[in-house]
N, C-alpha and C. Protein backbone atom coordinates (compact mmCIF):
# COMPACT_ATOMS: atom_id res chain seq x y z
N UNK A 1 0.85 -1.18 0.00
CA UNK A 1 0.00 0.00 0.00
C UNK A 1 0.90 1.25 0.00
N UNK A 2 0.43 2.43 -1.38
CA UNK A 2 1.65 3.46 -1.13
C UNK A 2 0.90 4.46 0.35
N UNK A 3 2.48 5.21 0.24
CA UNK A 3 2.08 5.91 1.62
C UNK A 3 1.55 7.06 1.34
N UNK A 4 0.22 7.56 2.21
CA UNK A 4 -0.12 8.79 1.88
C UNK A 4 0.40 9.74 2.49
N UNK A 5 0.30 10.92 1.47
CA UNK A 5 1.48 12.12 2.23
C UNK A 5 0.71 12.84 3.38
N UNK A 6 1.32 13.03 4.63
CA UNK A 6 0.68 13.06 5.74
C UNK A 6 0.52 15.05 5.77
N UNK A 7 -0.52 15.73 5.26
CA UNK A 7 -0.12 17.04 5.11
C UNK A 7 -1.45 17.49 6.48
N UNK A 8 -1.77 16.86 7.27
CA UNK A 8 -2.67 17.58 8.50
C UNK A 8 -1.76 17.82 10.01
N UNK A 9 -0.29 16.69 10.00
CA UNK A 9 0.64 17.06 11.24
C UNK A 9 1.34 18.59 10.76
N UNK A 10 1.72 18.33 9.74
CA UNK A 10 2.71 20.15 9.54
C UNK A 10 1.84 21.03 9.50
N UNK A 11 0.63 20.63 9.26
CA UNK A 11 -0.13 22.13 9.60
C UNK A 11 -0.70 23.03 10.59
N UNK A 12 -0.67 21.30 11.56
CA UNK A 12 -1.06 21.38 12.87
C UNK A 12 0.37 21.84 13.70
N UNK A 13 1.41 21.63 12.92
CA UNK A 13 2.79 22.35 13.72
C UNK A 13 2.55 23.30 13.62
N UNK A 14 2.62 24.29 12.55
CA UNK A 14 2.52 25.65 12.24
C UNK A 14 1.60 26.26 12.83
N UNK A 15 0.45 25.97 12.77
CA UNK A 15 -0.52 26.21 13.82
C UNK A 15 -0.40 26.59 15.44
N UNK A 16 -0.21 25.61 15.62
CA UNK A 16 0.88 25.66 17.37
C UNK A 16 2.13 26.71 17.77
N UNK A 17 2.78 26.10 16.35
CA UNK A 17 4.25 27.42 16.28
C UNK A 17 3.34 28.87 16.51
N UNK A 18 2.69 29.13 15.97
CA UNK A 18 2.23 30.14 15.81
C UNK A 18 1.68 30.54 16.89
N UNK A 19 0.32 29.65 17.27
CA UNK A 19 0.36 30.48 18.83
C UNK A 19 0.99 30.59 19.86
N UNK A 20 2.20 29.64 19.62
CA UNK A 20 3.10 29.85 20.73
C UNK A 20 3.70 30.82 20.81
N UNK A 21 4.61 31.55 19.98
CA UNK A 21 5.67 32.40 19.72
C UNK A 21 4.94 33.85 19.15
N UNK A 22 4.28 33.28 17.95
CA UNK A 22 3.87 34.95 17.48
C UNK A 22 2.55 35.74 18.23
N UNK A 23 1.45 35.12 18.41
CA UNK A 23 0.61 35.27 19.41
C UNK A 23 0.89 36.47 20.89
N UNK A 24 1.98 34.83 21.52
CA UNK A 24 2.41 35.31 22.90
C UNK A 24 3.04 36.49 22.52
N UNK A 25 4.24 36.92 21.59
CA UNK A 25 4.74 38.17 21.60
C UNK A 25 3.97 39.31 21.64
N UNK A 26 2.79 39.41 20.55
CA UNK A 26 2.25 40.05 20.33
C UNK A 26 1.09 40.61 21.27
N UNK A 27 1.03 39.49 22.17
CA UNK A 27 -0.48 39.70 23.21
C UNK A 27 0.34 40.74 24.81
N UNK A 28 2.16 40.01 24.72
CA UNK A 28 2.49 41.19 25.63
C UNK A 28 2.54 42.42 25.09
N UNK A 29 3.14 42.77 23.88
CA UNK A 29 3.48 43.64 23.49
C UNK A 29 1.84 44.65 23.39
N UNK A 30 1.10 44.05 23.30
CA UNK A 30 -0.23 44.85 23.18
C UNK A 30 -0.84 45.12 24.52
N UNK A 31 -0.65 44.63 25.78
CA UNK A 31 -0.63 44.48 26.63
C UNK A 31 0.24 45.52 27.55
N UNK A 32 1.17 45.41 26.96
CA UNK A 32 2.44 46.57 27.57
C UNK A 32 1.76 47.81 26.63
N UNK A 33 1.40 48.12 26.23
CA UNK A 33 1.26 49.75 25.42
C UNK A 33 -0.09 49.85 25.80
N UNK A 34 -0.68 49.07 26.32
CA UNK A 34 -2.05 49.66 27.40
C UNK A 34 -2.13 49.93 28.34
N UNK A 35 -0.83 49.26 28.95
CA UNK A 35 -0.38 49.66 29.97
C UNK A 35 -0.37 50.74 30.69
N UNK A 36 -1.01 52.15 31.67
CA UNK A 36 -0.89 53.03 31.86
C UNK A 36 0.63 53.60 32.35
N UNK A 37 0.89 55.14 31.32
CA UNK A 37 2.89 55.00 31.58
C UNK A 37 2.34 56.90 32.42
N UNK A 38 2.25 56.65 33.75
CA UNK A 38 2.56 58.11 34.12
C UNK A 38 3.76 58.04 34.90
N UNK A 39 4.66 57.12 35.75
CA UNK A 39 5.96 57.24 36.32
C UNK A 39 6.72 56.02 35.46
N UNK A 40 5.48 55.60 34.42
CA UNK A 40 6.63 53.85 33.75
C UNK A 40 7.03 53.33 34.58
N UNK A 41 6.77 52.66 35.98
CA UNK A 41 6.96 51.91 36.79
C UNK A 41 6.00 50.60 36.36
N UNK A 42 4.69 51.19 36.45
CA UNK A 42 3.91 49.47 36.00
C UNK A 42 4.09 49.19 34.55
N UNK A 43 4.75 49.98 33.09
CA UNK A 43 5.24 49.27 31.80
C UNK A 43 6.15 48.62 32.25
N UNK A 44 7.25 48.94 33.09
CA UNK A 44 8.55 48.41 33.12
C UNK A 44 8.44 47.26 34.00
N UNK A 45 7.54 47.38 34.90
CA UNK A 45 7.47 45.83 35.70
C UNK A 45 6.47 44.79 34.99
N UNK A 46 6.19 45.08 33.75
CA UNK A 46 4.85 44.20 33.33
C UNK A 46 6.29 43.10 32.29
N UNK A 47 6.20 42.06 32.15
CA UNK A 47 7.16 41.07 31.84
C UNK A 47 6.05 39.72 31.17
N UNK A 48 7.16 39.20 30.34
CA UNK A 48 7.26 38.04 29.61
C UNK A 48 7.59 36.71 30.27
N UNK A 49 6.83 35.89 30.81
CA UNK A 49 7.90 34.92 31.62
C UNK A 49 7.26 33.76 30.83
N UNK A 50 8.08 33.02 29.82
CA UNK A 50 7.18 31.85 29.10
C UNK A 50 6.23 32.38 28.17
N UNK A 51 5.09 31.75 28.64
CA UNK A 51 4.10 32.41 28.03
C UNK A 51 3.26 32.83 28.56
N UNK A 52 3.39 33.46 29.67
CA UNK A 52 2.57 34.47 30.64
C UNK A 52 3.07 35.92 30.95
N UNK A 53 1.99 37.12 31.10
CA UNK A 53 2.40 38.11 31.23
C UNK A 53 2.21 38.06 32.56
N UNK A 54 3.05 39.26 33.14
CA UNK A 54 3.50 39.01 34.39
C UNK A 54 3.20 40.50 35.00
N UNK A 55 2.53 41.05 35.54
CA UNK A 55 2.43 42.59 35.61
C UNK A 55 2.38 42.66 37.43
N UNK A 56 3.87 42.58 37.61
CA UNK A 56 4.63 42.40 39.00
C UNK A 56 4.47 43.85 40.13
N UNK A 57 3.27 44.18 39.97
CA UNK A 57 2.97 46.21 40.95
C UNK A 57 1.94 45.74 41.71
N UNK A 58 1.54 46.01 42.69
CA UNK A 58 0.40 46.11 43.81
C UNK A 58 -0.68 46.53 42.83
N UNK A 59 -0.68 47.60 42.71
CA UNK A 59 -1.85 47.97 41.25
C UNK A 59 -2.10 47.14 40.23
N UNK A 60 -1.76 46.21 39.98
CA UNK A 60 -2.00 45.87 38.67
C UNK A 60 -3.62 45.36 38.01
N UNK A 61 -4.12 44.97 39.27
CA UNK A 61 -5.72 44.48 39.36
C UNK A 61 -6.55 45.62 38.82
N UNK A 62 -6.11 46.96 39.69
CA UNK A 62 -6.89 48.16 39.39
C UNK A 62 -7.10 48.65 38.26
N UNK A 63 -6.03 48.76 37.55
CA UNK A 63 -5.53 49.30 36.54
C UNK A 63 -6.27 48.20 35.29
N UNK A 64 -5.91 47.03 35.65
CA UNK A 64 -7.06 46.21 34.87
C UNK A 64 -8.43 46.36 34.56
N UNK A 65 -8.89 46.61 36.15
CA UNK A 65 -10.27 47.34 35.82
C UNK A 65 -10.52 48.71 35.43
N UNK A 66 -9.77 48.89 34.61
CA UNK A 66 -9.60 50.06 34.23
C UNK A 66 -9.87 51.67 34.97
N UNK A 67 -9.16 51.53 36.19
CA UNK A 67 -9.21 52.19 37.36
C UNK A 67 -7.92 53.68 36.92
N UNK A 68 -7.93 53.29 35.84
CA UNK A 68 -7.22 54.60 35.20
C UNK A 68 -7.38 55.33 33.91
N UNK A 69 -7.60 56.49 33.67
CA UNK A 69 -7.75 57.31 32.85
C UNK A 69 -7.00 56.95 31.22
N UNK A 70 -6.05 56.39 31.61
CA UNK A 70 -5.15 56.32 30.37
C UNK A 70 -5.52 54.77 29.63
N UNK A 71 -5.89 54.19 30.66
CA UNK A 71 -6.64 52.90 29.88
C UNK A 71 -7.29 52.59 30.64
N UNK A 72 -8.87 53.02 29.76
CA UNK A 72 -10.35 53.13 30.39
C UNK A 72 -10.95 51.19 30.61
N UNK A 73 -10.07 50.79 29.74
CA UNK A 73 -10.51 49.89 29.00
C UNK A 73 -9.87 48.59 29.58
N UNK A 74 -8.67 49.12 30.47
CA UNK A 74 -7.59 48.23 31.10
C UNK A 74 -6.80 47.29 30.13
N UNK A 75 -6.22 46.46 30.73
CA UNK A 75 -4.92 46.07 29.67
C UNK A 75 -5.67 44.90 28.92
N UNK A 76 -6.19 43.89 30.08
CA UNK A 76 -6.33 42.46 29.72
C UNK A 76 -7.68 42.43 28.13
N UNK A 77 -8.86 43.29 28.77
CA UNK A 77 -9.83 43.38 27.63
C UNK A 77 -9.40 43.69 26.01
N UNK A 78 -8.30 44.59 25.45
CA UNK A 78 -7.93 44.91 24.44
C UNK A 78 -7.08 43.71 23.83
N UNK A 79 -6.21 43.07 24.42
CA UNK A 79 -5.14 42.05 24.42
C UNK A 79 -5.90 40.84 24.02
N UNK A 80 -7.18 40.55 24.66
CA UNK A 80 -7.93 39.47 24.44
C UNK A 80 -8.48 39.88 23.22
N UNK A 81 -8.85 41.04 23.02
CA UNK A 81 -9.69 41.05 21.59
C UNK A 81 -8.49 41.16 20.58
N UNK A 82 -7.69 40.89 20.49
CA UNK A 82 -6.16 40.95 19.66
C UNK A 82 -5.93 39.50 19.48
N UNK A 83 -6.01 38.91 20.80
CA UNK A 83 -5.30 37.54 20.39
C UNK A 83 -6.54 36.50 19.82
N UNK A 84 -7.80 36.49 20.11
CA UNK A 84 -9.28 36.63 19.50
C UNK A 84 -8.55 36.54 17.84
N UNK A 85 -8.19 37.89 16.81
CA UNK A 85 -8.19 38.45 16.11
C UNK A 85 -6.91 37.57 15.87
N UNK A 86 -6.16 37.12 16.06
CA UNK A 86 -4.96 36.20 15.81
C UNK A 86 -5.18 35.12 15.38
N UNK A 87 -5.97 34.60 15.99
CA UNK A 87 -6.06 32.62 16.37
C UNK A 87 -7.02 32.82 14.94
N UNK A 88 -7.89 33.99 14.72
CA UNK A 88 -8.97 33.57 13.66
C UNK A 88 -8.00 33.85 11.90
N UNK A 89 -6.97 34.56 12.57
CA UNK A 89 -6.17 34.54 11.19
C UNK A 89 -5.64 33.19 10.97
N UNK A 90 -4.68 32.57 11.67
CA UNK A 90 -4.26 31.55 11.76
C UNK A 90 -4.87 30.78 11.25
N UNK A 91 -6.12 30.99 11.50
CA UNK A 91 -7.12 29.33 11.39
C UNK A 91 -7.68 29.62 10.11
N UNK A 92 -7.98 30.29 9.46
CA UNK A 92 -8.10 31.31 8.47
C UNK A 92 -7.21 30.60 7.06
N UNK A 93 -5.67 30.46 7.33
CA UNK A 93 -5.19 29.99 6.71
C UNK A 93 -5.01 28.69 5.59
């Protein structure tokens, strides 16, 4: 019996690659620029560890709930509708 060419694992790599690496970059990086910057203490403590953002300030809950002027909207809600907007490209493909 010939062998059939197996083309649903490499796609399912790329797939994965993708949300692993380009995703995660992109969900801190969108994440960090919502970040509210009036002393840049909570941009500069908000971090990459793996694939979790890490937003290392006593505030950081508040500020989520958008307990600040500069992002009404807080960090996590915008980031989710981004990475939302990712996975459907991907899959898209």
């Amino acid at each position: 019996m010939p062998k059939i060419q197996d083309r649903i694992n490499p796609s399912l790599d790329n797939i994965q690659s993708n949300l692993q690496t380009k995703i995660t970059k992109k969900a801190f990086l969108e994440f960090r620029v919502r970040t509210p910057k009036r002393t840049g203490n909570a941009r500069n403590k908000t971090r990459l560890q793996g694939n979790k953002i890490v937003a290392n300030y006593p505030y950081a809950t508040e500020l989520d709930k958008g307990r600040s002027r500069q992002a009404p909207d807080g960090m996590s809600k915008p980031t989710t509708k981004l990475i939302t907007q990712e996975i459907e490209k991907i899959f898209r493909k």
